[in-house]
C-alpha atoms as a PDB file:
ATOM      1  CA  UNK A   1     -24.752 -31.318  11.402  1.00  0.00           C
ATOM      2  CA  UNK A   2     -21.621 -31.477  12.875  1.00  0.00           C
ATOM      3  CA  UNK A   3     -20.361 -27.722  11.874  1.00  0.00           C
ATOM      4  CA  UNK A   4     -23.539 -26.887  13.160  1.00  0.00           C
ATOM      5  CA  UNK A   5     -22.882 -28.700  16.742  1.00  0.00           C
ATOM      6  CA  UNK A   6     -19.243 -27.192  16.749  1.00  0.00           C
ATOM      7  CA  UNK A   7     -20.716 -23.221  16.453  1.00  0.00           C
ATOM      8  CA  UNK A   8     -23.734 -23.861  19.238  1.00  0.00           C
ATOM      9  CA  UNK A   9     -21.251 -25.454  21.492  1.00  0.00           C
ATOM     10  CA  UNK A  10     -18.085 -22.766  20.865  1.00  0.00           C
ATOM     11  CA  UNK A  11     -21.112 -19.860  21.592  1.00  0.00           C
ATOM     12  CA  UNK A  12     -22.059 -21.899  24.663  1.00  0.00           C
ATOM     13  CA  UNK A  13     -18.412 -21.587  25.969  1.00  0.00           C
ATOM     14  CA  UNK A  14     -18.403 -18.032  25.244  1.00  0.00           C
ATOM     15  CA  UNK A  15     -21.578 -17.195  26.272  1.00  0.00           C
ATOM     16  CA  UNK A  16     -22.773 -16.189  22.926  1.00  0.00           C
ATOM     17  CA  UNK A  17     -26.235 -16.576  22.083  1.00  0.00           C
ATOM     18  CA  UNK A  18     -27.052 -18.591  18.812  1.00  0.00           C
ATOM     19  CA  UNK A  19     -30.203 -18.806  17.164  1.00  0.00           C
ATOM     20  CA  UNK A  20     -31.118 -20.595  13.687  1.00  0.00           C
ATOM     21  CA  UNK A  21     -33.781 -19.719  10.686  1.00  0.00           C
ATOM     22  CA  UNK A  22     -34.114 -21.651   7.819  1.00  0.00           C
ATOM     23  CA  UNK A  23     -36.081 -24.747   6.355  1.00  0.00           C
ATOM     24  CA  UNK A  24     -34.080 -27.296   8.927  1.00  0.00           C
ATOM     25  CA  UNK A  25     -35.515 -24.922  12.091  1.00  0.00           C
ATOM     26  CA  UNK A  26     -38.788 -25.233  10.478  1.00  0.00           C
ATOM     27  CA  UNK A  27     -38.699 -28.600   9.664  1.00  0.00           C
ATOM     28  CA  UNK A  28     -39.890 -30.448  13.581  1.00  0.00           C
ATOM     29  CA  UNK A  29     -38.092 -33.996  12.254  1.00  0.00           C
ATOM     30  CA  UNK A  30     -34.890 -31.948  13.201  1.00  0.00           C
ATOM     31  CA  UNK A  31     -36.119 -29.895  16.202  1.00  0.00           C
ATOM     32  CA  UNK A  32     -35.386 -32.842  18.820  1.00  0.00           C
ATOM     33  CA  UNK A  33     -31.499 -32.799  16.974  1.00  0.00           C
ATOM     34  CA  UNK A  34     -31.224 -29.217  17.313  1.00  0.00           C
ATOM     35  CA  UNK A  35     -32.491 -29.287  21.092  1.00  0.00           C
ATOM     36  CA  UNK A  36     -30.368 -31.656  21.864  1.00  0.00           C
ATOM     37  CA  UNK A  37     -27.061 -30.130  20.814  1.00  0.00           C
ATOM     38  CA  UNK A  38     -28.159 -26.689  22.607  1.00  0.00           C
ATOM     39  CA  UNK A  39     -29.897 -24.702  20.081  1.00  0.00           C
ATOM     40  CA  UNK A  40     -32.743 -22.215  22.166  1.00  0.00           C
ATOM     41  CA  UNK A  41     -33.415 -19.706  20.091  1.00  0.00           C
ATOM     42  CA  UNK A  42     -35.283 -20.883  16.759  1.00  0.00           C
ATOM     43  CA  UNK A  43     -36.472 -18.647  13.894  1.00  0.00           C
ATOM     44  CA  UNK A  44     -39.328 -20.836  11.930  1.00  0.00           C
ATOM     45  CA  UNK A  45     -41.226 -19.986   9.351  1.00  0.00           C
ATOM     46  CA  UNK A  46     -44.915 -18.860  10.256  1.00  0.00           C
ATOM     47  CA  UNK A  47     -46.184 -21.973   8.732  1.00  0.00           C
ATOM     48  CA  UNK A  48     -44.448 -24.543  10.946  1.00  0.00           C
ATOM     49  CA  UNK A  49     -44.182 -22.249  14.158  1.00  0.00           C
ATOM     50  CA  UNK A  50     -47.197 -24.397  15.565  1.00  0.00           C
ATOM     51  CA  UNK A  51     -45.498 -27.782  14.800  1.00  0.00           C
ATOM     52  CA  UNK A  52     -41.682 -26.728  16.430  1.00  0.00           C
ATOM     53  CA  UNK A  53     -43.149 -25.154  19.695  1.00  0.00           C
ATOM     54  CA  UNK A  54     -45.090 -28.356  19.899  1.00  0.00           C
ATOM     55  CA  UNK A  55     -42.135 -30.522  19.685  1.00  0.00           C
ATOM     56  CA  UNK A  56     -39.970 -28.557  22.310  1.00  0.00           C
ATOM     57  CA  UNK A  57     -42.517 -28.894  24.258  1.00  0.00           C
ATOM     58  CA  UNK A  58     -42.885 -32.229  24.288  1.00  0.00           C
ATOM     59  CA  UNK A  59     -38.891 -32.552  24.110  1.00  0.00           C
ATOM     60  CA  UNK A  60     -36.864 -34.155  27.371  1.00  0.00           C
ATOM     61  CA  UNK A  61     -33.548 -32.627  26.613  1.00  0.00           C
ATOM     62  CA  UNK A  62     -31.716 -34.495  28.635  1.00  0.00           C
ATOM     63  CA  UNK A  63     -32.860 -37.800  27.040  1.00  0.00           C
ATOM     64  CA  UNK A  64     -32.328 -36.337  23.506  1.00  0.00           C
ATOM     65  CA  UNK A  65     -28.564 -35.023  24.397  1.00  0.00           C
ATOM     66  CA  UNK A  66     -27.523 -38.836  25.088  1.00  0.00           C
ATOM     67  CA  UNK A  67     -28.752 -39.731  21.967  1.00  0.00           C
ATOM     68  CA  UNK A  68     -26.818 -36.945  19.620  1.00  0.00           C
ATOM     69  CA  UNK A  69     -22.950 -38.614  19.599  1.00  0.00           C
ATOM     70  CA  UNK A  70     -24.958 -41.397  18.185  1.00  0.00           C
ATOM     71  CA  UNK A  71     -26.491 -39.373  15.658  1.00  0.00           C
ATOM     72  CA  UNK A  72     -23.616 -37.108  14.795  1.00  0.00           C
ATOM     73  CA  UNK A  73     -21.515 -39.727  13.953  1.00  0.00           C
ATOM     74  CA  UNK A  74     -23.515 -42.035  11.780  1.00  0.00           C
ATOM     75  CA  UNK A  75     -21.975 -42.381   8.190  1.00  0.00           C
ATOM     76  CA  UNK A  76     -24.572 -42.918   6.237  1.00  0.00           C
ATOM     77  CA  UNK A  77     -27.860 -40.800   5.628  1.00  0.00           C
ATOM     78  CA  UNK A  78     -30.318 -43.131   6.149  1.00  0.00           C
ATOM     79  CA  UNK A  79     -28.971 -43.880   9.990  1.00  0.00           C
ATOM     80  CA  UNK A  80     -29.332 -40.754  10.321  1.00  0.00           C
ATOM     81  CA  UNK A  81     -32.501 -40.173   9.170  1.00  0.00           C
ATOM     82  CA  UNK A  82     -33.889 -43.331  11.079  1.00  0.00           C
ATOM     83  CA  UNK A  83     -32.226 -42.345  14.257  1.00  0.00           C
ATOM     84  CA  UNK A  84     -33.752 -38.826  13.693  1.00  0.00           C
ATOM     85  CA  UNK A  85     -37.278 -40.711  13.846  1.00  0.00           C
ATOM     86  CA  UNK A  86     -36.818 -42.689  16.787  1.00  0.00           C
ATOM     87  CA  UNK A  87     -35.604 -39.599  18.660  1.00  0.00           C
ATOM     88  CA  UNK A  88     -39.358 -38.240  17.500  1.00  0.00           C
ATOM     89  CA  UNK A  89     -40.866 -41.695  18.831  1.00  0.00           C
ATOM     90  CA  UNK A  90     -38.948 -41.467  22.205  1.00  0.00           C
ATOM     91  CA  UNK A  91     -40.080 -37.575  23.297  1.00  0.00           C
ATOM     92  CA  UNK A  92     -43.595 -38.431  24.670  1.00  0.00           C
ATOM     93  CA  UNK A  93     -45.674 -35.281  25.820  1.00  0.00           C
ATOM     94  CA  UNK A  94     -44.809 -34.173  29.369  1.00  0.00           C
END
């Protein structure tokens, strides 16, 4: 999660544009963690399309961002995985 922090942030700085596919785009447990470290462009599988666009929209960006340093640098799994859910609690629809 970090590496993948590191490369959004480095394109940011150098105006690149990144964009992710894969099972962790499609997955919307990680879409407020990918939001929040910059990611815009997201490649999801048809099947889950419905479920990311409806997180991001329901996102506050700004909130999530405070929360990543938090998240990146947790040392075990399961912090992670419980700080990944209370991101998801704390992104009430606009």
């Amino acid at each position: 999660m970090r590496l993948i922090d590191q490369v959004i942030k480095a394109a940011a700085h150098t105006k690149v544009t990144v964009s992710m596919c894969g099972e962790m785009v499609g997955d919307p447990r990680y879409t407020p963690l990918l939001l929040a470290m910059g990611l815009r462009e997201f490649s999801a599988p048809p099947a889950s399309l419905l479920a990311v666009k409806q997180v991001i929209r329901q996102s506050h960006v700004g909130k999530l961002q405070k929360q990543l340093e938090k998240i990146l640098y947790r040392d075990r799994p399961e912090q992670i995985t419980k700080r990944l859910s209370q991101l998801q609690a704390s992104a009430p629809p606009h």
